[in-house]
PDB file of N, CA and C in Angstrom:
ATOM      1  N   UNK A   1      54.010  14.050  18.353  1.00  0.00           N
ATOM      2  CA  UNK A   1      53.664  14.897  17.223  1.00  0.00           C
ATOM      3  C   UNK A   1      54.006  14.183  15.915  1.00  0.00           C
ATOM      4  N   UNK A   2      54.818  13.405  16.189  1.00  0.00           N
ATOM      5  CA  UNK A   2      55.223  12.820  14.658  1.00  0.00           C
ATOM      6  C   UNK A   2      54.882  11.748  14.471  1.00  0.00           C
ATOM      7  N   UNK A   3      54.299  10.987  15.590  1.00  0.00           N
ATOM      8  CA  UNK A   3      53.642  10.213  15.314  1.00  0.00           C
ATOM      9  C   UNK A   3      51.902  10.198  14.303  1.00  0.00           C
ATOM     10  N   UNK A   4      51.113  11.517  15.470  1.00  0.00           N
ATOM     11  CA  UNK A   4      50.089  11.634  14.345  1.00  0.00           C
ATOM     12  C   UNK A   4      50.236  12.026  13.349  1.00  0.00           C
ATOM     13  N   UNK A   5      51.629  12.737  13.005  1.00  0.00           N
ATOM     14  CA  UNK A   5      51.975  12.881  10.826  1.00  0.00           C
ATOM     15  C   UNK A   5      52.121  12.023  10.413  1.00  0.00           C
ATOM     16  N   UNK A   6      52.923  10.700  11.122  1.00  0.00           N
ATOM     17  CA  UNK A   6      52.492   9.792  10.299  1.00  0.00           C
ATOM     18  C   UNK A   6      51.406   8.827  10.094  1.00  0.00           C
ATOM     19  N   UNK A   7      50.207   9.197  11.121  1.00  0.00           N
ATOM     20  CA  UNK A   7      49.306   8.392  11.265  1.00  0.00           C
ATOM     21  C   UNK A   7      48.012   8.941  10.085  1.00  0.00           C
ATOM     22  N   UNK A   8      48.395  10.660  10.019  1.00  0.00           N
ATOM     23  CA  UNK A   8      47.532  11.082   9.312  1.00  0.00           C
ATOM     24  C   UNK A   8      48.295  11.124   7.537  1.00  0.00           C
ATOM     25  N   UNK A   9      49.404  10.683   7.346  1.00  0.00           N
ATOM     26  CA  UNK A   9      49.845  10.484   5.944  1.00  0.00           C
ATOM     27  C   UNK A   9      49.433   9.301   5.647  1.00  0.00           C
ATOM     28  N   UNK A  10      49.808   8.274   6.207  1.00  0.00           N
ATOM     29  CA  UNK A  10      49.035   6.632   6.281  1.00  0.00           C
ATOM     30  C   UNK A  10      47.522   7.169   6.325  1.00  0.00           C
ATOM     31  N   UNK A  11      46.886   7.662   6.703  1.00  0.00           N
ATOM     32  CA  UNK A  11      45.093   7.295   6.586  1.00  0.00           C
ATOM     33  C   UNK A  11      45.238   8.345   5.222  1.00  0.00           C
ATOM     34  N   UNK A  12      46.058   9.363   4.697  1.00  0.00           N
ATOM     35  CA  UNK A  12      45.307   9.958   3.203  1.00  0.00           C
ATOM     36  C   UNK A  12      45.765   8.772   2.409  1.00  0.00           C
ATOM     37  N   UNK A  13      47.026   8.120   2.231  1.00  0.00           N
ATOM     38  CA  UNK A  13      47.502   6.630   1.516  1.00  0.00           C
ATOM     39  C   UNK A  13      46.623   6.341   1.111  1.00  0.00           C
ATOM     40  N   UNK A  14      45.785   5.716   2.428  1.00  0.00           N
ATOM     41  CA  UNK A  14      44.654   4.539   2.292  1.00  0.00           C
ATOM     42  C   UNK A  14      43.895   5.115   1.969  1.00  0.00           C
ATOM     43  N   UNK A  15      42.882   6.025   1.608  1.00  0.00           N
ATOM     44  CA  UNK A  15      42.057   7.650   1.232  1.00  0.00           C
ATOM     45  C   UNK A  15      42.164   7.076  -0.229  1.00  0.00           C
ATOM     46  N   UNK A  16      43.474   7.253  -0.910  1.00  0.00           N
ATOM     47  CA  UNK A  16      43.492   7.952  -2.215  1.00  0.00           C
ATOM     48  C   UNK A  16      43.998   6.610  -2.646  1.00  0.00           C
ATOM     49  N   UNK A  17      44.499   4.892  -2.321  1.00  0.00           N
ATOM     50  CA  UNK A  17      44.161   4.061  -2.427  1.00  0.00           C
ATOM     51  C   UNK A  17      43.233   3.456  -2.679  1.00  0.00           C
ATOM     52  N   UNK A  18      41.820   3.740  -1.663  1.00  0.00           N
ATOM     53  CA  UNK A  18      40.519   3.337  -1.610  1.00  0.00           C
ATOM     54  C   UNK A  18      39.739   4.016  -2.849  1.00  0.00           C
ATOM     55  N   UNK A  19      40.125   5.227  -3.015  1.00  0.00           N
ATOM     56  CA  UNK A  19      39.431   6.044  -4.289  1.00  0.00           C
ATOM     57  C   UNK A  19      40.103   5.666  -5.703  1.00  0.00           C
ATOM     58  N   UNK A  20      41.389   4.878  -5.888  1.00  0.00           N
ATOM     59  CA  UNK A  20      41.938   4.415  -7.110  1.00  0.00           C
ATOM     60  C   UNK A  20      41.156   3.239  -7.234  1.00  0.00           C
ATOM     61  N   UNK A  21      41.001   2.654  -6.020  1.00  0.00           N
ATOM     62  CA  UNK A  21      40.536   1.019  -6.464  1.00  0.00           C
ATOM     63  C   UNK A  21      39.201   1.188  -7.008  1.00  0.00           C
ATOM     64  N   UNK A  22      38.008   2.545  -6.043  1.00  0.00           N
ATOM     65  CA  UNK A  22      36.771   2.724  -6.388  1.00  0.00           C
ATOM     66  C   UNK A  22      36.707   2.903  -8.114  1.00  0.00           C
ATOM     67  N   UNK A  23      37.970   3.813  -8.473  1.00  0.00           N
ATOM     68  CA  UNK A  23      37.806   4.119 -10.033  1.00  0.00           C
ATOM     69  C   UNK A  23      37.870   2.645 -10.601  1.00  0.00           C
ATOM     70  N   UNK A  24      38.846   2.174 -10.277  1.00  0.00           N
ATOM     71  CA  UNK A  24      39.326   1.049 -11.465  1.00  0.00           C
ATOM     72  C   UNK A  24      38.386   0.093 -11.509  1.00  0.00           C
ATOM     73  N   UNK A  25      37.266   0.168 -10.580  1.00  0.00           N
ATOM     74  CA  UNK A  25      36.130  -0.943 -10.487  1.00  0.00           C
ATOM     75  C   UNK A  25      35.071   0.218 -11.132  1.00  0.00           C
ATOM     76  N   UNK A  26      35.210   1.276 -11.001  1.00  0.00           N
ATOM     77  CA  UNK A  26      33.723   1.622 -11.850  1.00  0.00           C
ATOM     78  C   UNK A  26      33.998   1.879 -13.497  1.00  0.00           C
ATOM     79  N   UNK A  27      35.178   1.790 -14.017  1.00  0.00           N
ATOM     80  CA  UNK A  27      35.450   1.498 -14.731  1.00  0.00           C
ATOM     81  C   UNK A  27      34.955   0.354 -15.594  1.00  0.00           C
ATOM     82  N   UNK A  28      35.714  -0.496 -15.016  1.00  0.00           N
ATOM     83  CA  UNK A  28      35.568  -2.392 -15.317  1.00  0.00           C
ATOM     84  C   UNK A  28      34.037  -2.510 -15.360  1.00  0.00           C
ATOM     85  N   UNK A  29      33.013  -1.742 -14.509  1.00  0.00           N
ATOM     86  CA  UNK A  29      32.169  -2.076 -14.474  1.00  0.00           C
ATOM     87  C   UNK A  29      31.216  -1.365 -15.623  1.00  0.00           C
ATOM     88  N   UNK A  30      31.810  -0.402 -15.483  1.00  0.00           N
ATOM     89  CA  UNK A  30      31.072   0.231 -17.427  1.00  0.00           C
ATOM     90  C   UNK A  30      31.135  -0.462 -18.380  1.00  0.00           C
ATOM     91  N   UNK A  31      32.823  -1.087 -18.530  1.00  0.00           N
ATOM     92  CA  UNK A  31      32.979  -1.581 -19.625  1.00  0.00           C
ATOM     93  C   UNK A  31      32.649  -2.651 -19.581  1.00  0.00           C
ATOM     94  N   UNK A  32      32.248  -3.920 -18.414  1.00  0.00           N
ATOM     95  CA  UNK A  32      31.351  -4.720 -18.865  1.00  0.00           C
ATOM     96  C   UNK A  32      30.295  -4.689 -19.113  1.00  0.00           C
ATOM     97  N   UNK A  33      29.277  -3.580 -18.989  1.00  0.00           N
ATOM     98  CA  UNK A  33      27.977  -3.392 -19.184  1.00  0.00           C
ATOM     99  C   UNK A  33      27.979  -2.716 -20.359  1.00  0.00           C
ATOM    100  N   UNK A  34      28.761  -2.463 -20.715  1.00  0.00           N
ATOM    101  CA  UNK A  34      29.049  -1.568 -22.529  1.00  0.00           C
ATOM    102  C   UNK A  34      29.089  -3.223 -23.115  1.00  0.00           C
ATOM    103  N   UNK A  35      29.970  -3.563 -22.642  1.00  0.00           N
ATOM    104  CA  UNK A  35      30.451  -4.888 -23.746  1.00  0.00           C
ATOM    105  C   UNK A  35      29.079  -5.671 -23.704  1.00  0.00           C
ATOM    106  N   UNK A  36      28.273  -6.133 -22.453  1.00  0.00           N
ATOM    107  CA  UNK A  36      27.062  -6.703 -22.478  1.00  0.00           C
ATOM    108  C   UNK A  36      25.898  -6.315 -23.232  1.00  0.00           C
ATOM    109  N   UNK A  37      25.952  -4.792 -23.469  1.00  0.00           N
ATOM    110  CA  UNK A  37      25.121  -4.130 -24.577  1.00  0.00           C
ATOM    111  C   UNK A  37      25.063  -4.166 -25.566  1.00  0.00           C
ATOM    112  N   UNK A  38      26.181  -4.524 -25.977  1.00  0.00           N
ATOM    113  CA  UNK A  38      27.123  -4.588 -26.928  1.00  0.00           C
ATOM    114  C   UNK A  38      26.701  -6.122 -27.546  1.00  0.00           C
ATOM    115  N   UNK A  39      26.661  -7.118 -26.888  1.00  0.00           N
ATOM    116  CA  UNK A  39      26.395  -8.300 -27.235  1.00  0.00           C
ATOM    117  C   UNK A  39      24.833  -8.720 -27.205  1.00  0.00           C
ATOM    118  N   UNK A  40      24.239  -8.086 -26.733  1.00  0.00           N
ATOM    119  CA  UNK A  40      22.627  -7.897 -26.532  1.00  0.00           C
ATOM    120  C   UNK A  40      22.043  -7.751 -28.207  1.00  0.00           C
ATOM    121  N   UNK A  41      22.850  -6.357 -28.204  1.00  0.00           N
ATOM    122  CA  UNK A  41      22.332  -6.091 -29.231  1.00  0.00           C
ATOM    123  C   UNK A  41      22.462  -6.677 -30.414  1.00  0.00           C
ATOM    124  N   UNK A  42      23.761  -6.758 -30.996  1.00  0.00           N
ATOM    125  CA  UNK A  42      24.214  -7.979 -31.804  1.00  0.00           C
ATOM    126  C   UNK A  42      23.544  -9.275 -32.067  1.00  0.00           C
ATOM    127  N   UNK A  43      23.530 -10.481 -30.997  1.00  0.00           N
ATOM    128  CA  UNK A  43      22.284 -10.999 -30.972  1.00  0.00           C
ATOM    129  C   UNK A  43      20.838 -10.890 -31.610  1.00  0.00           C
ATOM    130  N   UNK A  44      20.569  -9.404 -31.308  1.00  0.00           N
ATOM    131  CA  UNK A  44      19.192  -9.320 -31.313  1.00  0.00           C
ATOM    132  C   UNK A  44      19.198  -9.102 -33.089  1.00  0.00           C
ATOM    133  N   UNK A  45      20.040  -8.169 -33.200  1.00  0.00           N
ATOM    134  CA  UNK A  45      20.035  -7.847 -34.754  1.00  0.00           C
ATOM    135  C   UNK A  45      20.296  -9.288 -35.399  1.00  0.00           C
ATOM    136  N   UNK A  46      21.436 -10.495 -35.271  1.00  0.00           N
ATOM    137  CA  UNK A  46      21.124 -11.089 -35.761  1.00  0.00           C
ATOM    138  C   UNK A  46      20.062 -12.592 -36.084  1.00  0.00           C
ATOM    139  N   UNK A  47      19.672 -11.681 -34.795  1.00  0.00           N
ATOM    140  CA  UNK A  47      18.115 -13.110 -34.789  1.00  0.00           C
ATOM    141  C   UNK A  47      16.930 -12.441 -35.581  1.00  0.00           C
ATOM    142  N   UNK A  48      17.079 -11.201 -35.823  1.00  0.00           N
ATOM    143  CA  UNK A  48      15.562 -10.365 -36.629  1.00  0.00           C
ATOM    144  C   UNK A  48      15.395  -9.476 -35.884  1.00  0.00           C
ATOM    145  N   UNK A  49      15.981  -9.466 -34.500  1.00  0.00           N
ATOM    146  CA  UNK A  49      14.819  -9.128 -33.591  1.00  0.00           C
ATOM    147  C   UNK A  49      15.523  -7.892 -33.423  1.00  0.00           C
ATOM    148  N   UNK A  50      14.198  -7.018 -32.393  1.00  0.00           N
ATOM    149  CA  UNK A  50      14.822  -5.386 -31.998  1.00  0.00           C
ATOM    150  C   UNK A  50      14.731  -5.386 -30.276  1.00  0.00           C
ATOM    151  N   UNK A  51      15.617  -4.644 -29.846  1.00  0.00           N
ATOM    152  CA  UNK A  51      15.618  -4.882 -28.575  1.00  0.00           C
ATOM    153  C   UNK A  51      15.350  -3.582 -27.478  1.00  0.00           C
ATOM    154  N   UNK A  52      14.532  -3.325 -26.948  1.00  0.00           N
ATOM    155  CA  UNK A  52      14.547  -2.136 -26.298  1.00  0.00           C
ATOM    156  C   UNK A  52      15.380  -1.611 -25.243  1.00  0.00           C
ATOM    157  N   UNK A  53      15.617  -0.406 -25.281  1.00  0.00           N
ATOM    158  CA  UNK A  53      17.028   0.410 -24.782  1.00  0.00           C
ATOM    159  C   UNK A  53      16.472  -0.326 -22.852  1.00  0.00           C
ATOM    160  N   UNK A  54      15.745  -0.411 -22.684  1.00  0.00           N
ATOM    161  CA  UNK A  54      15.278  -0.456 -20.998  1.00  0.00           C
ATOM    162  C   UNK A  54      15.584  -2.197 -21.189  1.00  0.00           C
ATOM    163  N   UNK A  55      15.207  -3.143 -21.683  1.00  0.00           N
ATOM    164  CA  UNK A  55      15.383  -4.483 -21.611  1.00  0.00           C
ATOM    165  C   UNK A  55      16.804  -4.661 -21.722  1.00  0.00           C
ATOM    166  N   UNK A  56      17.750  -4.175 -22.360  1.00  0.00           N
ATOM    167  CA  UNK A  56      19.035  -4.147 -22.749  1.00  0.00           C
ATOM    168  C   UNK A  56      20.021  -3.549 -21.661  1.00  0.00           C
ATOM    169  N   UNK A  57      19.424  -2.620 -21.037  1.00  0.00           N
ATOM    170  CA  UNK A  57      20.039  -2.113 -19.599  1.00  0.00           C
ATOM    171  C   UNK A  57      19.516  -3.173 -18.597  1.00  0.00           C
ATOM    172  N   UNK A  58      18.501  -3.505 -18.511  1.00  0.00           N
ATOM    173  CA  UNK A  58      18.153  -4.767 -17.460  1.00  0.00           C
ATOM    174  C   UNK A  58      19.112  -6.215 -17.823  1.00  0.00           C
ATOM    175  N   UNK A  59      19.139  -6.303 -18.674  1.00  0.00           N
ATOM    176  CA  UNK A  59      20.528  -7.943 -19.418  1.00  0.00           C
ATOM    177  C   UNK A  59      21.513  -7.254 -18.711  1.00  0.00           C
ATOM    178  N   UNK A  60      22.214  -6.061 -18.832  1.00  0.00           N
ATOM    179  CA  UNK A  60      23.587  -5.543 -18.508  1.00  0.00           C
ATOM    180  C   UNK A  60      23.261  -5.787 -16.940  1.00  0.00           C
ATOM    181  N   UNK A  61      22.654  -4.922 -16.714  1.00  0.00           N
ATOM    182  CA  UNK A  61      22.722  -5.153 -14.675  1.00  0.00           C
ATOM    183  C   UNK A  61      22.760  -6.777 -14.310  1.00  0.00           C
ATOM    184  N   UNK A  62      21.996  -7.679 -15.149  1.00  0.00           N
ATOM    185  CA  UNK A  62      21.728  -8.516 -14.299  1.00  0.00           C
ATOM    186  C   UNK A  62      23.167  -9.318 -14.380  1.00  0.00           C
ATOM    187  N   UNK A  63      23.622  -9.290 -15.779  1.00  0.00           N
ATOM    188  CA  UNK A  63      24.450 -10.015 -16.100  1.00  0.00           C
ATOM    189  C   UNK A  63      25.484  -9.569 -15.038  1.00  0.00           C
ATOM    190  N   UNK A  64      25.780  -8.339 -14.882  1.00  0.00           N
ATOM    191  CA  UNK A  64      26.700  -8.139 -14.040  1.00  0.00           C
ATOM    192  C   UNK A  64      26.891  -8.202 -12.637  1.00  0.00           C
ATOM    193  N   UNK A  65      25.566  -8.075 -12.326  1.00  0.00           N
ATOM    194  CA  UNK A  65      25.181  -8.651 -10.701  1.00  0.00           C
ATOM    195  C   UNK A  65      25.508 -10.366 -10.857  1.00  0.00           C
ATOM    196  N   UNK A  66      25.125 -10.597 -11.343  1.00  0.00           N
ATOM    197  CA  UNK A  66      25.840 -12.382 -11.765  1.00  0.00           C
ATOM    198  C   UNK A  66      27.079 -13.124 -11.492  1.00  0.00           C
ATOM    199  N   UNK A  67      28.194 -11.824 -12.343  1.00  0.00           N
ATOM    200  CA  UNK A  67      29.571 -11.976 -12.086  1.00  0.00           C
ATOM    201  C   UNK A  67      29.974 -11.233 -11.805  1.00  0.00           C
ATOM    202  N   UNK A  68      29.409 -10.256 -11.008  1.00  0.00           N
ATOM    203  CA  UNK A  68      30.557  -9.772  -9.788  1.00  0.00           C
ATOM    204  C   UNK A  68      29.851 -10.636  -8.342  1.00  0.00           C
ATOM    205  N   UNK A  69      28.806 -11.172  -8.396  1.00  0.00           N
ATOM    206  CA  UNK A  69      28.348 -12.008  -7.133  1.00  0.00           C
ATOM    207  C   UNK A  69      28.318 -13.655  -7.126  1.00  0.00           C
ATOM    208  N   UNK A  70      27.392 -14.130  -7.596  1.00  0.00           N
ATOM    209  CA  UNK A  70      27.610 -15.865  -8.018  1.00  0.00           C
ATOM    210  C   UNK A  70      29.449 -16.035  -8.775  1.00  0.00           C
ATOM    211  N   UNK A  71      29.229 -15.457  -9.967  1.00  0.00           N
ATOM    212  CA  UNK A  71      30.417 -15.806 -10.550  1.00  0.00           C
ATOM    213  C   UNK A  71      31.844 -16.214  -9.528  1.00  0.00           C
ATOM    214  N   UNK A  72      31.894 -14.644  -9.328  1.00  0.00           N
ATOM    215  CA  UNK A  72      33.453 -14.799  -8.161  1.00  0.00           C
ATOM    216  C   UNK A  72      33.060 -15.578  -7.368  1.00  0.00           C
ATOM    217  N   UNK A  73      32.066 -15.783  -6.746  1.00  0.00           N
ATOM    218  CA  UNK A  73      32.129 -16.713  -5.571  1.00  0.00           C
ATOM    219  C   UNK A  73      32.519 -18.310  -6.006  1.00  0.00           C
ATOM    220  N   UNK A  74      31.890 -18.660  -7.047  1.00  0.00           N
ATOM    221  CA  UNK A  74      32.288 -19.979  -7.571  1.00  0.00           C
ATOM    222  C   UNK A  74      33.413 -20.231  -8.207  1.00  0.00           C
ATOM    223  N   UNK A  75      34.404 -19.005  -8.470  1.00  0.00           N
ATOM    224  CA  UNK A  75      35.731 -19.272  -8.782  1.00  0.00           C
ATOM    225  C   UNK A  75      36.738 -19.026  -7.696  1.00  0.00           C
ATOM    226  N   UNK A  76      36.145 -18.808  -6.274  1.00  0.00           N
ATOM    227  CA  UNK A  76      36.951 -18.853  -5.436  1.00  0.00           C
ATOM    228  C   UNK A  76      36.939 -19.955  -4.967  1.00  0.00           C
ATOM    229  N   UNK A  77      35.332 -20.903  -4.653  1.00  0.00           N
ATOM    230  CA  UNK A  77      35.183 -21.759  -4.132  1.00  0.00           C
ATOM    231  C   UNK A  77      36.207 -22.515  -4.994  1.00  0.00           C
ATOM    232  N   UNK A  78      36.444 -22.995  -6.413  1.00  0.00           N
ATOM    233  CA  UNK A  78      37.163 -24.064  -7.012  1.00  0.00           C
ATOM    234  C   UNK A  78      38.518 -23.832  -6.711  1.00  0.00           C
ATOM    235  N   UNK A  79      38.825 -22.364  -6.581  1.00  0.00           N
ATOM    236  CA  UNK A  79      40.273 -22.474  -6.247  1.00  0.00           C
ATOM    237  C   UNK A  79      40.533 -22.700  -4.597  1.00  0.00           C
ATOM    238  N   UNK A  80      39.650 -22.273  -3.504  1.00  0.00           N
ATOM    239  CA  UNK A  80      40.291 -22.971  -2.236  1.00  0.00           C
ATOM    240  C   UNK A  80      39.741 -24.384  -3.024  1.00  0.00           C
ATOM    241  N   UNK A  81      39.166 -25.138  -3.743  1.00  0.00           N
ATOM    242  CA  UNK A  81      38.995 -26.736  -3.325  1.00  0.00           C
ATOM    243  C   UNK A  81      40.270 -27.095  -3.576  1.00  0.00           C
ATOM    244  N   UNK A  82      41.004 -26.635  -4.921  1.00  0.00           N
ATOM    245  CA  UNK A  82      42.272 -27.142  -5.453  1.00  0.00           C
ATOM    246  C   UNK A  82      43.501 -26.137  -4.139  1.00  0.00           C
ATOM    247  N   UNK A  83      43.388 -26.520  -3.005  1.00  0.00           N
ATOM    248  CA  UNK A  83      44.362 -25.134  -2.088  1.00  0.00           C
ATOM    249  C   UNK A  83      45.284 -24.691  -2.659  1.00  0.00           C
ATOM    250  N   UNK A  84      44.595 -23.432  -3.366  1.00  0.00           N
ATOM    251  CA  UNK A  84      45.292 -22.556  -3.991  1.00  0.00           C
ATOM    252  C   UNK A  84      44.250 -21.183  -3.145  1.00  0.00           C
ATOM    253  N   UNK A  85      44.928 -20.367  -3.374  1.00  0.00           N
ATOM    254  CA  UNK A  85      44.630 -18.342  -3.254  1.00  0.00           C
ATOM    255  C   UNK A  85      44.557 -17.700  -4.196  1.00  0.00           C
ATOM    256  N   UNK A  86      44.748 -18.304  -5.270  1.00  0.00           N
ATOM    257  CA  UNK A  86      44.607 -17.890  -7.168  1.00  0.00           C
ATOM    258  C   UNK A  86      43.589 -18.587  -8.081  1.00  0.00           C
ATOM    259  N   UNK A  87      42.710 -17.717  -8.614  1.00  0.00           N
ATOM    260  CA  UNK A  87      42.033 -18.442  -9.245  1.00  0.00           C
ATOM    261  C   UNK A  87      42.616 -18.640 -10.714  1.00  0.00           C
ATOM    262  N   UNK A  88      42.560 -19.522 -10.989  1.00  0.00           N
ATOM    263  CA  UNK A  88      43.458 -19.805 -12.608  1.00  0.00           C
ATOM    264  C   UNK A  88      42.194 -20.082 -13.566  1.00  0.00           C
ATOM    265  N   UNK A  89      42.985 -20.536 -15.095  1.00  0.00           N
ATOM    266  CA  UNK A  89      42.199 -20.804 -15.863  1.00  0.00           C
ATOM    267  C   UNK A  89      41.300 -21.855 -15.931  1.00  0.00           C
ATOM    268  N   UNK A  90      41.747 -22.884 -15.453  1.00  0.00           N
ATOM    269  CA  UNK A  90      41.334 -23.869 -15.461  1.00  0.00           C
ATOM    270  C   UNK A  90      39.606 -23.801 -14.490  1.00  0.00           C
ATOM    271  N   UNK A  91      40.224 -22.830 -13.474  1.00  0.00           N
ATOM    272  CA  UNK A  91      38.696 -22.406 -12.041  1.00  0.00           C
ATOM    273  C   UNK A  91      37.769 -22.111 -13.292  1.00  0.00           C
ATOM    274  N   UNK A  92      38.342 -21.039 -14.119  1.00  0.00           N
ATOM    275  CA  UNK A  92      37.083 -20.616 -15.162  1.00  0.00           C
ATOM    276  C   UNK A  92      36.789 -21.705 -16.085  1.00  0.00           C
ATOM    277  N   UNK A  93      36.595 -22.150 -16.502  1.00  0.00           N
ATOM    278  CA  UNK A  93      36.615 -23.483 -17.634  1.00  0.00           C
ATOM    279  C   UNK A  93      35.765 -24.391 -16.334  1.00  0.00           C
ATOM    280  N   UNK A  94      36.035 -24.847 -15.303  1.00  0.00           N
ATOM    281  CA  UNK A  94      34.992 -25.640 -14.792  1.00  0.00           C
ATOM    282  C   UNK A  94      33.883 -25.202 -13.902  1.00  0.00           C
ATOM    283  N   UNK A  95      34.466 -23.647 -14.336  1.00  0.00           N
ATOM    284  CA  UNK A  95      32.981 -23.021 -13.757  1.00  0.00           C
ATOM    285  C   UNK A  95      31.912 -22.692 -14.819  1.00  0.00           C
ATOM    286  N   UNK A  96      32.130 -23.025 -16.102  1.00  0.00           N
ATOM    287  CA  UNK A  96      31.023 -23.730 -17.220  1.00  0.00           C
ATOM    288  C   UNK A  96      29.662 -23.589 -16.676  1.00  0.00           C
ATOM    289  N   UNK A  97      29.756 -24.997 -16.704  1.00  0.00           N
ATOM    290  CA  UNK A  97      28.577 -25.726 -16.358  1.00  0.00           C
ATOM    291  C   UNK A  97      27.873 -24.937 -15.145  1.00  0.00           C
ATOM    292  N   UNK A  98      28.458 -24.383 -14.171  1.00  0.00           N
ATOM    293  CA  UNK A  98      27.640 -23.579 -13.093  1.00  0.00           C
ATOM    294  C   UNK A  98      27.138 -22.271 -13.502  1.00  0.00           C
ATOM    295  N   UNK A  99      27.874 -21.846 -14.735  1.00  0.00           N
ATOM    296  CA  UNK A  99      27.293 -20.214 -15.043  1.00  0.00           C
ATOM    297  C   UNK A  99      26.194 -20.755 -16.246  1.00  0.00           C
ATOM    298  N   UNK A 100      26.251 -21.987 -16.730  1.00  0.00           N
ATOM    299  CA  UNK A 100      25.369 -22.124 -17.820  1.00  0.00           C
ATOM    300  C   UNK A 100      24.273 -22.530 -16.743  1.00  0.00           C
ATOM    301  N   UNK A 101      23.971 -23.241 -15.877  1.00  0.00           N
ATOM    302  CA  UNK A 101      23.437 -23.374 -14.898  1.00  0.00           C
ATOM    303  C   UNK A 101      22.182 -22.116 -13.945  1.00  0.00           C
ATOM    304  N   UNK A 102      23.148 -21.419 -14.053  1.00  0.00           N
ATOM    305  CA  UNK A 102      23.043 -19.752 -13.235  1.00  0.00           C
ATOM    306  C   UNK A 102      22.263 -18.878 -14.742  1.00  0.00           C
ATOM    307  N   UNK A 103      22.391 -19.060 -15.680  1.00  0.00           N
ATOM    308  CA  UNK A 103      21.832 -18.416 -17.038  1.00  0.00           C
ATOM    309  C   UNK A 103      20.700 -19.072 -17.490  1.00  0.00           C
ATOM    310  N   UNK A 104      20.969 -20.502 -17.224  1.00  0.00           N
ATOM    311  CA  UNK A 104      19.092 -21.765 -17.515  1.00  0.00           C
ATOM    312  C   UNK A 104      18.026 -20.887 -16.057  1.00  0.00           C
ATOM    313  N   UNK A 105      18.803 -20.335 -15.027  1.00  0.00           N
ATOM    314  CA  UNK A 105      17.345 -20.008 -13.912  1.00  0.00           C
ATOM    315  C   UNK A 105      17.410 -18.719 -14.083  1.00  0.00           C
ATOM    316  N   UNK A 106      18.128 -18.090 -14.656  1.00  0.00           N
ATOM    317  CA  UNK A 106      17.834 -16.913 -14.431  1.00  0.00           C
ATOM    318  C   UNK A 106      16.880 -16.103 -16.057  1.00  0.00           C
ATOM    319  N   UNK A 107      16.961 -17.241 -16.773  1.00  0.00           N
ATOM    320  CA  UNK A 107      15.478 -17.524 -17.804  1.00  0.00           C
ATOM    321  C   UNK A 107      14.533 -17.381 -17.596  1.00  0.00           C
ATOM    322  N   UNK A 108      14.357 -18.232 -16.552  1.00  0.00           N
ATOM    323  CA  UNK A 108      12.996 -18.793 -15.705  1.00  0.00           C
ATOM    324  C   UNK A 108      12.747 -17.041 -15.028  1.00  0.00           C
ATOM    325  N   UNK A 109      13.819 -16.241 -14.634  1.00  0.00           N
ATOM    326  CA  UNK A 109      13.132 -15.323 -14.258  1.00  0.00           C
ATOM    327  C   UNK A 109      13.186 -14.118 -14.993  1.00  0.00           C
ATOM    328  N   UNK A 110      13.555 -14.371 -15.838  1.00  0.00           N
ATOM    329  CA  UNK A 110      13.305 -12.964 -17.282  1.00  0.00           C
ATOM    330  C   UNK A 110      11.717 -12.792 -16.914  1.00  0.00           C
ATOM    331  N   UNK A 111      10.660 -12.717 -16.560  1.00  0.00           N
ATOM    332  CA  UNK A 111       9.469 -12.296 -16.484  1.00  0.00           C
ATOM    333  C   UNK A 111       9.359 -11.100 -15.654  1.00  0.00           C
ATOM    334  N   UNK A 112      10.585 -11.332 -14.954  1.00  0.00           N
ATOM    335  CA  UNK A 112      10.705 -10.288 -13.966  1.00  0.00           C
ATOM    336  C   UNK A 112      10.335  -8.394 -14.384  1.00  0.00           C
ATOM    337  N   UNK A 113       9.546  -7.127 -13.625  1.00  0.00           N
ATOM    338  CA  UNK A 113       9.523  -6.222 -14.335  1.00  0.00           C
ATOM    339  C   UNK A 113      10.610  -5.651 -14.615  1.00  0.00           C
ATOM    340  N   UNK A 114      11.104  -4.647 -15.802  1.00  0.00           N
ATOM    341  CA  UNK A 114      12.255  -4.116 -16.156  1.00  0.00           C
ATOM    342  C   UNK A 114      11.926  -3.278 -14.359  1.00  0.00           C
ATOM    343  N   UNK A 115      11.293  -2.919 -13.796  1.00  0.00           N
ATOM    344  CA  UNK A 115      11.603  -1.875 -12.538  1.00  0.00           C
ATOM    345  C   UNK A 115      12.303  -2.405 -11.713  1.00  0.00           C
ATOM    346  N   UNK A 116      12.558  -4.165 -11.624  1.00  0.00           N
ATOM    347  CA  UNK A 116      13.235  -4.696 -10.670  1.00  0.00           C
ATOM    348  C   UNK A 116      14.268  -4.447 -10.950  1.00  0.00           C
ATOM    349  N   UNK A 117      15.134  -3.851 -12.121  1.00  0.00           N
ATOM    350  CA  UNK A 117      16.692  -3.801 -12.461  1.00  0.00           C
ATOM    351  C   UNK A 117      17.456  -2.588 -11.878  1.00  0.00           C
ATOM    352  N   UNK A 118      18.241  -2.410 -11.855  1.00  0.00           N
ATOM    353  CA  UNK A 118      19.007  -1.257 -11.904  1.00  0.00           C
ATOM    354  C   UNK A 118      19.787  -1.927 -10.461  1.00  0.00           C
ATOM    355  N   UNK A 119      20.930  -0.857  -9.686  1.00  0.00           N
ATOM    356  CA  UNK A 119      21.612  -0.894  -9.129  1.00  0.00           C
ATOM    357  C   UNK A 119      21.227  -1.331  -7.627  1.00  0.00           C
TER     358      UNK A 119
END
């Protein structure tokens, strides 16, 4: 009997664990797509240009599908090369050239329709 109390206090833990981490990532994930809007627009105002609310939500998704997928992956890869389990500053700084890289093709596919965006 006391075993499944504690089997069923351990699984709400992990419950209301799993639902803190869900917040703190949908969070992070607003506020990079705020901040990406944020810089969209800026840009646009200071090039002349005007930017439409649907093209400006398509930059945010993509950008963020970017670095929460390519990105992390290439700052994990540099940190196992250097055997480490931490990615440091330095992982970001020579992951440069691969996100400027990842931003020259993903130019090439700005033609794409705004319907391909979203989640």
């Amino acid at each position: 009997m006391e075993k499944a109390m504690d089997m069923d206090m351990e699984m709400e833990r992990e419950e209301e664990e799993e639902e803190e981490t869900e917040s703190v990532s949908d969070v992070l994930r607003d506020r990079f797509r705020l901040s990406t809007i944020s810089i969209a627009e800026a840009e646009a105002k200071r090039n002349g240009m005007e930017i439409s609310e649907p093209i400006v939500a398509c930059i945010s998704d993509l950008a963020f599908k970017y670095a929460a997928e390519q990105l992390a992956k290439d700052l994990e890869l540099f940190a196992q090369h250097a055997s480490r389990k931490i990615v440091k500053m330095e992982d970001v700084i020579l992951s440069g050239p691969t996100l400027l890289l990842g931003l020259h093709a993903a130019r090439g596919r700005m033609h794409v329709s705004v319907a391909s965006c979203g989640p």
